[in-house]
PDB file of N, CA and C in Angstrom:
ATOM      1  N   UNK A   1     -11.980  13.363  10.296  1.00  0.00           N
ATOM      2  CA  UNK A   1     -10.551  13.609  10.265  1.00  0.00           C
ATOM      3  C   UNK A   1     -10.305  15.115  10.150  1.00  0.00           C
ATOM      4  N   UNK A   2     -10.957  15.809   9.299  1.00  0.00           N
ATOM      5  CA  UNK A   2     -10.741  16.984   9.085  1.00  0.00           C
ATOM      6  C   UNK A   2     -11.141  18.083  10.458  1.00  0.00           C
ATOM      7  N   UNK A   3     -12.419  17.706  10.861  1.00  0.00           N
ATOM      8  CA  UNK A   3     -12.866  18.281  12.250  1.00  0.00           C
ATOM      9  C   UNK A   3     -11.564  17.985  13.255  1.00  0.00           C
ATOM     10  N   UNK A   4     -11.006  16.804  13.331  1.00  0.00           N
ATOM     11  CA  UNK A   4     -10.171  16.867  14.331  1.00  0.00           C
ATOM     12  C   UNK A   4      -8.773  17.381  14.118  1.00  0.00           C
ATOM     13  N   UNK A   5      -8.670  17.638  12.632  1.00  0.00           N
ATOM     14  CA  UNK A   5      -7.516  18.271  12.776  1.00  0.00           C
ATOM     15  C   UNK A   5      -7.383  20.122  12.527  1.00  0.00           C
ATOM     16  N   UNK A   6      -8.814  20.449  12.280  1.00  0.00           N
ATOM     17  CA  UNK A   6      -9.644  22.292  12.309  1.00  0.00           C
ATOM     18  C   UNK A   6      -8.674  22.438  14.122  1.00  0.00           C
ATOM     19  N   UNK A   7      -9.855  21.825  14.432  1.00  0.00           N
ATOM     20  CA  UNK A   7      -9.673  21.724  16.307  1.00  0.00           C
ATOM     21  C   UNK A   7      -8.464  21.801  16.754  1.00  0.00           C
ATOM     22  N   UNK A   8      -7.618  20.973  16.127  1.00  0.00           N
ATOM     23  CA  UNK A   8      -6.369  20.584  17.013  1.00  0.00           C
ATOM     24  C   UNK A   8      -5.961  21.989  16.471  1.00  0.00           C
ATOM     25  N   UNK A   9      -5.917  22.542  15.353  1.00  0.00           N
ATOM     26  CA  UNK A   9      -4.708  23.857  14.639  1.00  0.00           C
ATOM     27  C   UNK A   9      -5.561  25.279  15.621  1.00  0.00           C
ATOM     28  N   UNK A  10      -6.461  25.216  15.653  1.00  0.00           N
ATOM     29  CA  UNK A  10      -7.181  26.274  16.240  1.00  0.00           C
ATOM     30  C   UNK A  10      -6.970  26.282  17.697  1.00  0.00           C
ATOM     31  N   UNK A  11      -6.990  24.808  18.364  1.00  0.00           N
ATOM     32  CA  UNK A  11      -6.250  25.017  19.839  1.00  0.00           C
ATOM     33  C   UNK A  11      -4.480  25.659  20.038  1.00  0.00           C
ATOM     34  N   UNK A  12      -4.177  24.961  19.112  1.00  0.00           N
ATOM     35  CA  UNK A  12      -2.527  25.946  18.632  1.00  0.00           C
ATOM     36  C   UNK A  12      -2.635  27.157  18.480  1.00  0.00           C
ATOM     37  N   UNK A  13      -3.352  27.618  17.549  1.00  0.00           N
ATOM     38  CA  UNK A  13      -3.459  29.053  17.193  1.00  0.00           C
ATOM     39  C   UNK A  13      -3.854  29.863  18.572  1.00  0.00           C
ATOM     40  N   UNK A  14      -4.940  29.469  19.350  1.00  0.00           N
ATOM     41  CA  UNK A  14      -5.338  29.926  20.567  1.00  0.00           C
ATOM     42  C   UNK A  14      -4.118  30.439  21.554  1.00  0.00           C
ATOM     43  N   UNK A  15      -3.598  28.920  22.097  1.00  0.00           N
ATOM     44  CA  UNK A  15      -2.445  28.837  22.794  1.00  0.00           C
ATOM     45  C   UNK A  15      -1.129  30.129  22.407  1.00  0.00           C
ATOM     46  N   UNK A  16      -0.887  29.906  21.136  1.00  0.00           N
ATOM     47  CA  UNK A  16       0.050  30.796  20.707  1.00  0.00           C
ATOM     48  C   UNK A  16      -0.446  32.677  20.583  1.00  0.00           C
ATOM     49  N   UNK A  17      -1.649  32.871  20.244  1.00  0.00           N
ATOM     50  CA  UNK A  17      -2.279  33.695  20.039  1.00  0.00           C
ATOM     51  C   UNK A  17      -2.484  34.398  21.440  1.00  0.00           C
ATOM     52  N   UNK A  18      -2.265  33.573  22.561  1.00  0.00           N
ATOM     53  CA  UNK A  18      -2.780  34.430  24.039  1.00  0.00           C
ATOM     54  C   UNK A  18      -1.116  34.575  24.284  1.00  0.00           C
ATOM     55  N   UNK A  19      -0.105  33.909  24.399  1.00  0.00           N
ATOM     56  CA  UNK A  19       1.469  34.111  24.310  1.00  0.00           C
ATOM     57  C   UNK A  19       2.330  35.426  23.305  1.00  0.00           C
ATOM     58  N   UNK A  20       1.063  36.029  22.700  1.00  0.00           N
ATOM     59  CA  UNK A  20       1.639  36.903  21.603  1.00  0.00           C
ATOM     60  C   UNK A  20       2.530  38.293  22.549  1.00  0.00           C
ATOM     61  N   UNK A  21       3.504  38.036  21.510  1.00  0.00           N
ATOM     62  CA  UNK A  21       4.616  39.431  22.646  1.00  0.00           C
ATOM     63  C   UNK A  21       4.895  39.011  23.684  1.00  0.00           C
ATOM     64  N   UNK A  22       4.877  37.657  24.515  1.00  0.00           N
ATOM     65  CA  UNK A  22       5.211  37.382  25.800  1.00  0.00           C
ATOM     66  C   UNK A  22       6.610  36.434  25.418  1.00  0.00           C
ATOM     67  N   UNK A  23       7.585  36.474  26.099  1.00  0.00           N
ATOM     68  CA  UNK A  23       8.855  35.693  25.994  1.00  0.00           C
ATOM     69  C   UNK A  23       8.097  33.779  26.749  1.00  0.00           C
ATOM     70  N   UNK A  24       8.184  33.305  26.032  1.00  0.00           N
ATOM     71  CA  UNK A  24       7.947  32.061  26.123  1.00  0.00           C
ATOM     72  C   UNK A  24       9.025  30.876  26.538  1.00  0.00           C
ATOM     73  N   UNK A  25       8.983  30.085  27.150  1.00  0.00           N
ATOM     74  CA  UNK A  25      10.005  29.258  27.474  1.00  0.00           C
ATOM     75  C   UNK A  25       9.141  27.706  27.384  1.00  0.00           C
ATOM     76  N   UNK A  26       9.457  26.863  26.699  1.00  0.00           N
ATOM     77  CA  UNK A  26       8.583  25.764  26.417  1.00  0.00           C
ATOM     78  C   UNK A  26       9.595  24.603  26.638  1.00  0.00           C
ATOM     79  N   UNK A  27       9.559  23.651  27.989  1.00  0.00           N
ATOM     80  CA  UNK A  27      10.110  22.283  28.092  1.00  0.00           C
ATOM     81  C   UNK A  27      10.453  21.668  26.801  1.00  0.00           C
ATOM     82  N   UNK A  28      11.452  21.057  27.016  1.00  0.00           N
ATOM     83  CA  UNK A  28      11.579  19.968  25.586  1.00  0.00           C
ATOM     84  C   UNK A  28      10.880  19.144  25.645  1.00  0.00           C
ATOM     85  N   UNK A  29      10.154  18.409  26.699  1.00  0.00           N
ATOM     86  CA  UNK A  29       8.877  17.369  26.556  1.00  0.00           C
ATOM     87  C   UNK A  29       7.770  18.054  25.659  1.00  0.00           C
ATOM     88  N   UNK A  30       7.436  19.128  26.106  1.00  0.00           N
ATOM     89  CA  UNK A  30       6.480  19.612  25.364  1.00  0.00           C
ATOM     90  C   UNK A  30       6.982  19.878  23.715  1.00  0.00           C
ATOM     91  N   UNK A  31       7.938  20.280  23.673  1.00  0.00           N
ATOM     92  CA  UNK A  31       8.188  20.782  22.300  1.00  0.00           C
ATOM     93  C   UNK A  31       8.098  19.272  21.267  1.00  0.00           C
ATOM     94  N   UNK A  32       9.073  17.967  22.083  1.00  0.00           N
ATOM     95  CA  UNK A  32       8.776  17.014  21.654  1.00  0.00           C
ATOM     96  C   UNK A  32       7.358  17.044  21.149  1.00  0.00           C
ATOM     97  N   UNK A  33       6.479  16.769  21.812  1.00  0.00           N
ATOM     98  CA  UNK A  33       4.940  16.273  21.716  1.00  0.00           C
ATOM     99  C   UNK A  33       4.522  17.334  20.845  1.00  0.00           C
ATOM    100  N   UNK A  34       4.682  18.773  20.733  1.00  0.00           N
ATOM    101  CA  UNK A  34       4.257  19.216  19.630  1.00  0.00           C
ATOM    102  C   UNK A  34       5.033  18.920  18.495  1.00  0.00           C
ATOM    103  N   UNK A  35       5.776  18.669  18.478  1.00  0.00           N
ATOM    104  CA  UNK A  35       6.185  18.534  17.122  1.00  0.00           C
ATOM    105  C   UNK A  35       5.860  17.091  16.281  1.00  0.00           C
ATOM    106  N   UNK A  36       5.547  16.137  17.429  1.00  0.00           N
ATOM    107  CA  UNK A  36       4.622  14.539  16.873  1.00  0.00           C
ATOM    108  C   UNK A  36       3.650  14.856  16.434  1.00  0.00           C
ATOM    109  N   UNK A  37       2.740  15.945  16.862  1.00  0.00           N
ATOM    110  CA  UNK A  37       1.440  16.344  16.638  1.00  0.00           C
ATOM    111  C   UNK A  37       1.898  16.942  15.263  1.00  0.00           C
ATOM    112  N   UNK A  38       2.397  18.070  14.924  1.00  0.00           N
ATOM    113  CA  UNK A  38       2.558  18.571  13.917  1.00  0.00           C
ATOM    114  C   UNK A  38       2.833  17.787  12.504  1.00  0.00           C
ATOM    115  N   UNK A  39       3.978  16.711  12.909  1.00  0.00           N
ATOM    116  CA  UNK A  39       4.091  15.681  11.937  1.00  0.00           C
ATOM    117  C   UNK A  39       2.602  15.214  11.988  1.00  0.00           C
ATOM    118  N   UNK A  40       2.080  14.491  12.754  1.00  0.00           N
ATOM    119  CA  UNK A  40       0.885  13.695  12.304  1.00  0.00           C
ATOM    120  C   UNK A  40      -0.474  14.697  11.624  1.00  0.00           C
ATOM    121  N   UNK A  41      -0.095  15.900  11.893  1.00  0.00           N
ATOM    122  CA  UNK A  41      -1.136  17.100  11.285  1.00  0.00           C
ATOM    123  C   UNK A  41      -0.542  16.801   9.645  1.00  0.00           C
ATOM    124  N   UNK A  42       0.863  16.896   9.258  1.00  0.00           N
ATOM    125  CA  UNK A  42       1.016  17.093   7.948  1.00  0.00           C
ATOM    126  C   UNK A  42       0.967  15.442   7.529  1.00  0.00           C
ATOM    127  N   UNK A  43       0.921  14.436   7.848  1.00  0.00           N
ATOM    128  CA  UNK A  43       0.072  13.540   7.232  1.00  0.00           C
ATOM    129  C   UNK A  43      -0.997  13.631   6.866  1.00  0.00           C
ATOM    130  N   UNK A  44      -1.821  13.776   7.520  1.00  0.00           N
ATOM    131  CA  UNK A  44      -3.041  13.834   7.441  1.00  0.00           C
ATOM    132  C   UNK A  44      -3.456  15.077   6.150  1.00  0.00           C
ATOM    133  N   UNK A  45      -2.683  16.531   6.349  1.00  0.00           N
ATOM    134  CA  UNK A  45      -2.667  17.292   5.064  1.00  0.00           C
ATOM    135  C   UNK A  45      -2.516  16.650   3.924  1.00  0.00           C
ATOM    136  N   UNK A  46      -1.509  15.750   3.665  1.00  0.00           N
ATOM    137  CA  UNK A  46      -0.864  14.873   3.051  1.00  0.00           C
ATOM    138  C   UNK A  46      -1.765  13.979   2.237  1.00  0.00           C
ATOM    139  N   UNK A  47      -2.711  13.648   3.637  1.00  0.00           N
ATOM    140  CA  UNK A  47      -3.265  12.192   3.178  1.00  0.00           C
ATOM    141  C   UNK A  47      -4.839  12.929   2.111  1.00  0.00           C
ATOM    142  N   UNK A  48      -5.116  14.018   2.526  1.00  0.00           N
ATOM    143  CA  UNK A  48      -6.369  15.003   2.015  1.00  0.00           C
ATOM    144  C   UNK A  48      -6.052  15.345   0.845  1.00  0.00           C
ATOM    145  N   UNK A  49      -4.922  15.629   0.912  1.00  0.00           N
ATOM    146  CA  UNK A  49      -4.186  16.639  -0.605  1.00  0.00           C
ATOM    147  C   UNK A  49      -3.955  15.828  -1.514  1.00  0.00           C
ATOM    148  N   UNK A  50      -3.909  14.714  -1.614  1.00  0.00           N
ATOM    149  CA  UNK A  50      -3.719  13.079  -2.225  1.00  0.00           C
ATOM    150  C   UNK A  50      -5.102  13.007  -2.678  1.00  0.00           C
ATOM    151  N   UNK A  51      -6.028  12.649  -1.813  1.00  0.00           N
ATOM    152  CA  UNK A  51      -7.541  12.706  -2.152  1.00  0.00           C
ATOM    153  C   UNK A  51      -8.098  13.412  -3.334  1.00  0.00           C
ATOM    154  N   UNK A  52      -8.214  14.706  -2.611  1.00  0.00           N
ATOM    155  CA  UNK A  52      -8.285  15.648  -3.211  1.00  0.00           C
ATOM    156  C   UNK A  52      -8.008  15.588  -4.924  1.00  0.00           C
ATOM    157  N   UNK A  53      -6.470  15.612  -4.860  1.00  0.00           N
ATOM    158  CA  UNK A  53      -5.921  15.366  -6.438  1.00  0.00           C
ATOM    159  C   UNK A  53      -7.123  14.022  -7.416  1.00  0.00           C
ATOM    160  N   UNK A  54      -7.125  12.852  -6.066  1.00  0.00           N
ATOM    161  CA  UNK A  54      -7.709  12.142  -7.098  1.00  0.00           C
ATOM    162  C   UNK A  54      -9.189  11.926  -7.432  1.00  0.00           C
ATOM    163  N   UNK A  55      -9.766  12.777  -6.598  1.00  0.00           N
ATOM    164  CA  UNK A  55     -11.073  13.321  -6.885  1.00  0.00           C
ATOM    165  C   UNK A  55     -11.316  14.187  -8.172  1.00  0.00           C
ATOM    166  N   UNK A  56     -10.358  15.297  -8.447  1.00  0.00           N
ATOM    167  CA  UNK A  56     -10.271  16.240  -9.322  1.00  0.00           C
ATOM    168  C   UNK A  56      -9.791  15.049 -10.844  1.00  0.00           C
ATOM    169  N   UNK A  57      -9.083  14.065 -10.870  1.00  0.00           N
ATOM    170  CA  UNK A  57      -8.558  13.358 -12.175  1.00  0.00           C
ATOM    171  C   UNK A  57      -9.654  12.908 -11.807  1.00  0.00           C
ATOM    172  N   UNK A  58     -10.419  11.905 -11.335  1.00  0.00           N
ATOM    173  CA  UNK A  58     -11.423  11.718 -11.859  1.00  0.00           C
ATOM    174  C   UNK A  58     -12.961  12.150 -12.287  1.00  0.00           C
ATOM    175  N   UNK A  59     -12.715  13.283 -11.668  1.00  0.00           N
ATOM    176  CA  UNK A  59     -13.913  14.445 -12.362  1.00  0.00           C
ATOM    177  C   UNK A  59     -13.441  14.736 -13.555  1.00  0.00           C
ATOM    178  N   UNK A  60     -12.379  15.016 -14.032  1.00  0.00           N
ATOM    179  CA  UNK A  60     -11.691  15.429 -15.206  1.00  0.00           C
ATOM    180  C   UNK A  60     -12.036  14.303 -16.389  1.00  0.00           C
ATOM    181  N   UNK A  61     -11.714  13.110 -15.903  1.00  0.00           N
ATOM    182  CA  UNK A  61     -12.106  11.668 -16.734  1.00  0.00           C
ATOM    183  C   UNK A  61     -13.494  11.766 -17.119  1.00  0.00           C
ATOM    184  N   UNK A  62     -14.393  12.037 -16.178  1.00  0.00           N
ATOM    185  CA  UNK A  62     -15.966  11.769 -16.533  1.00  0.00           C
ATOM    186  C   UNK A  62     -16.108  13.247 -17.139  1.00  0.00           C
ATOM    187  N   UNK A  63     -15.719  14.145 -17.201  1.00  0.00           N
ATOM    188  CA  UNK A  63     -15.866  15.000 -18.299  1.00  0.00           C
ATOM    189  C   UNK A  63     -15.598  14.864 -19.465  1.00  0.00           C
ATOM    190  N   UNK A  64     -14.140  14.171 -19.392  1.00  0.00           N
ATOM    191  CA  UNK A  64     -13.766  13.576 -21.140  1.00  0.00           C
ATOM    192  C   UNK A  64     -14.564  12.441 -21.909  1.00  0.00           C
ATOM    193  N   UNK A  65     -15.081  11.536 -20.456  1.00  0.00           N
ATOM    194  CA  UNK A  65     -15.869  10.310 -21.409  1.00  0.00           C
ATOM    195  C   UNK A  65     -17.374  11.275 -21.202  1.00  0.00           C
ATOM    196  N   UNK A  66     -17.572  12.317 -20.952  1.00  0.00           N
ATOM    197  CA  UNK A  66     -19.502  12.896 -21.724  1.00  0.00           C
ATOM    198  C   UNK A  66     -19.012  13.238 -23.174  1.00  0.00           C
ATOM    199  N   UNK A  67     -17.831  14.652 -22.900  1.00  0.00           N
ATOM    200  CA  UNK A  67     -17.418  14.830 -24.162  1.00  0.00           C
ATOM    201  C   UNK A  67     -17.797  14.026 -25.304  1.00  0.00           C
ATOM    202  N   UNK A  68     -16.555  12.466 -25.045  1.00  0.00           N
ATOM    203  CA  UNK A  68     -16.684  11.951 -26.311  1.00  0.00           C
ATOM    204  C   UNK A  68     -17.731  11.180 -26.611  1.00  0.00           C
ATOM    205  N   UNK A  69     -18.764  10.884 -25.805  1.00  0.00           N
ATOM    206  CA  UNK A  69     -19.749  10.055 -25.968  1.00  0.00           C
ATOM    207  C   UNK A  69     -20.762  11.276 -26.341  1.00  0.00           C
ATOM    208  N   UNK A  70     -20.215  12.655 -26.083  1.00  0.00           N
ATOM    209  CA  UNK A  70     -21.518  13.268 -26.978  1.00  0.00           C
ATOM    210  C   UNK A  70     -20.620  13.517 -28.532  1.00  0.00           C
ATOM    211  N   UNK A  71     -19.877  13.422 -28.486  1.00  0.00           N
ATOM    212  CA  UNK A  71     -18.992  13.739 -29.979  1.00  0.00           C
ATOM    213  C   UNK A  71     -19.306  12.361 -30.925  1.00  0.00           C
ATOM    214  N   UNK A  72     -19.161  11.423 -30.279  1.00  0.00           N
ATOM    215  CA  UNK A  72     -19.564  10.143 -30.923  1.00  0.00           C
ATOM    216  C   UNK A  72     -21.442  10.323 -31.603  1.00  0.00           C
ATOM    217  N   UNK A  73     -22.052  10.699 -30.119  1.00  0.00           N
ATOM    218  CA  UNK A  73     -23.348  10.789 -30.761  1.00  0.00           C
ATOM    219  C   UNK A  73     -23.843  11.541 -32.014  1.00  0.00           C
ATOM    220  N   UNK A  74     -22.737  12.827 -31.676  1.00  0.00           N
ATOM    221  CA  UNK A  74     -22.864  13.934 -32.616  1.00  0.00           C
ATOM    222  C   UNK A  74     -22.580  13.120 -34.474  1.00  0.00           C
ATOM    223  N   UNK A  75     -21.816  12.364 -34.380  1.00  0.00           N
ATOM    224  CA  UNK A  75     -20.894  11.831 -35.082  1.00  0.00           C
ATOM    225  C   UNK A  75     -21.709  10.490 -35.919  1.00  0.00           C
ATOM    226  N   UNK A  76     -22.263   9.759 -35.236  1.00  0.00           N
ATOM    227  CA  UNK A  76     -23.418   9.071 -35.808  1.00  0.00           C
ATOM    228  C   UNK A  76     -24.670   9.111 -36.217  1.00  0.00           C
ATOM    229  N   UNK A  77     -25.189  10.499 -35.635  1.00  0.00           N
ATOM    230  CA  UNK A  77     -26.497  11.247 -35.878  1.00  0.00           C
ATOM    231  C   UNK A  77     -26.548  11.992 -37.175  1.00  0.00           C
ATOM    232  N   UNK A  78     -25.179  12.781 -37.332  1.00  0.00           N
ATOM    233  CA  UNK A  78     -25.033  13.615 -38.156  1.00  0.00           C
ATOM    234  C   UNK A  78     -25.828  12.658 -40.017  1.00  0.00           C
ATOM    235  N   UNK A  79     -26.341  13.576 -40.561  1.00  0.00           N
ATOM    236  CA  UNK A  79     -26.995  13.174 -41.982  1.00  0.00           C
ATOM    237  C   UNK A  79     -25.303  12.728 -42.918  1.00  0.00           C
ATOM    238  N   UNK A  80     -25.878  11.853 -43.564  1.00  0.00           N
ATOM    239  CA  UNK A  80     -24.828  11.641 -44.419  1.00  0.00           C
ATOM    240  C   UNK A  80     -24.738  12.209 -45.295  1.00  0.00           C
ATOM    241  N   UNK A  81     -23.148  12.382 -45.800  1.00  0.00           N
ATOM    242  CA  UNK A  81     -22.365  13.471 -46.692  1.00  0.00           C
ATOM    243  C   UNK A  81     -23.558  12.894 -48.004  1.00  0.00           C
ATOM    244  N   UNK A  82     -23.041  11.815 -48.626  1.00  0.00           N
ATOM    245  CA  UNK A  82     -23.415  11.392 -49.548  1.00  0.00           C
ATOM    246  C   UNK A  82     -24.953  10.857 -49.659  1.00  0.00           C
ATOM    247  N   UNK A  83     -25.968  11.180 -49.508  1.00  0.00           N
ATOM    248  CA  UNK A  83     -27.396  11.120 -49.510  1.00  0.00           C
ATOM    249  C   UNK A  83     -27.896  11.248 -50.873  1.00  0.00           C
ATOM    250  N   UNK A  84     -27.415  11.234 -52.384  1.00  0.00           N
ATOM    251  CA  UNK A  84     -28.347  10.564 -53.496  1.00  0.00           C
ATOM    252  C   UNK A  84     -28.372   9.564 -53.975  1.00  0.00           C
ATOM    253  N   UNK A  85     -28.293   8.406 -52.978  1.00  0.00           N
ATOM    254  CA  UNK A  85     -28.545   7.131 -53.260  1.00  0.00           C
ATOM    255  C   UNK A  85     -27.347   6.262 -53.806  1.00  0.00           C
ATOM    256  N   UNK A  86     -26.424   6.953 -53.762  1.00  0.00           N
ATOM    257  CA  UNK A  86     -24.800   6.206 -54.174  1.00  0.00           C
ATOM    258  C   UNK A  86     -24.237   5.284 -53.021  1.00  0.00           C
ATOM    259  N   UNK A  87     -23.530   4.088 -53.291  1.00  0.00           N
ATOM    260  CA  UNK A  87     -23.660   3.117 -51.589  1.00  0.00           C
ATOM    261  C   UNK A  87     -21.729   3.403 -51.578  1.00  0.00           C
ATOM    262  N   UNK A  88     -20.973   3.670 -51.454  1.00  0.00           N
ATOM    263  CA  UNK A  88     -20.131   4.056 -51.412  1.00  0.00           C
ATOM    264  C   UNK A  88     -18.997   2.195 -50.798  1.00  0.00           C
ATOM    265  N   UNK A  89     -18.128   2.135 -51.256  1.00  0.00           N
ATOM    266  CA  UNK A  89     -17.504   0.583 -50.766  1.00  0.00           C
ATOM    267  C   UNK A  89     -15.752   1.204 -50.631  1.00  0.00           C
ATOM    268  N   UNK A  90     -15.173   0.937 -49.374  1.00  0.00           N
ATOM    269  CA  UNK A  90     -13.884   1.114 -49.313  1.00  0.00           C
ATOM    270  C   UNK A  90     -13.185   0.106 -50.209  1.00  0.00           C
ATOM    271  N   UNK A  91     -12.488   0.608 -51.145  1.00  0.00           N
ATOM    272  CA  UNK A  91     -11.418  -0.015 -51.435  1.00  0.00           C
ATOM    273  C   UNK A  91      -9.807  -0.615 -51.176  1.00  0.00           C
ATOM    274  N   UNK A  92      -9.807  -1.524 -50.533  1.00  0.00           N
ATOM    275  CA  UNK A  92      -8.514  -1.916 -49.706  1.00  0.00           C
ATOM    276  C   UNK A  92      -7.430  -2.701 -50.437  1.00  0.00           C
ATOM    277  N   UNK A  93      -7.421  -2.505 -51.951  1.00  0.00           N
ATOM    278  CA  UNK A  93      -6.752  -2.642 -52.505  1.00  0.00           C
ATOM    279  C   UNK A  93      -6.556  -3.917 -52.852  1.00  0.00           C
ATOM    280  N   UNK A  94      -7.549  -4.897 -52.846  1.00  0.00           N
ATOM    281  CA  UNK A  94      -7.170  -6.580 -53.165  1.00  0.00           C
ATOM    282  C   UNK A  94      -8.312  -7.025 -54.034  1.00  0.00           C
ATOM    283  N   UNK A  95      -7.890  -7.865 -54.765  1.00  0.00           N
ATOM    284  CA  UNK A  95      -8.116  -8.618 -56.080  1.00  0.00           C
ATOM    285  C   UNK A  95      -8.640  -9.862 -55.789  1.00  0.00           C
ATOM    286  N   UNK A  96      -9.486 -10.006 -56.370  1.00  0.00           N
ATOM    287  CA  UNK A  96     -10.454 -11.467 -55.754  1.00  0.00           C
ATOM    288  C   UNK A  96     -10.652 -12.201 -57.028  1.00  0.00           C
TER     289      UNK A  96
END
């Protein structure tokens, strides 16, 4: 997709690029048809630039889940605070 749409902008650029400084007069058939082309060029930008975005969020995601899966590791590895043999019990406040 991308090769064919390099090609197609570079045959434009050509075309226009040998017309430079020359007074141009372009049929409305033609102008029509370029301008279908042009729309279907910015789809296609469209449809890449979309991609693109969601390539980048999900590179972004698998950076956050190493992060926390090394923060977690960090987090369970780490030596405990309390290490002279005291067993420590949350108290949640109820009476048995």
């Amino acid at each position: 997709m991308t090769a064919a749409l390099s090609h197609k902008l570079k045959e434009l650029e050509d075309y226009f690029n040998a017309r430079r400084g020359m007074t141009v007069q372009v049929p409305s058939k033609q102008v029509a048809a370029l301008s279908d082309q042009l729309a279907i060029m910015v789809r296609i930008v469209q449809s890449m630039e979309a991609e693109l975005e969601a390539f980048r969020l999900l590179e972004a995601d698998r950076a956050g889940r190493r992060f926390m899966e090394h923060e977690a590791s960090e987090a369970l590895t780490a030596p405990m605070a309390h290490s002279d043999g005291k067993v420590l019990r949350p108290d949640f406040r109820r009476k048995s």
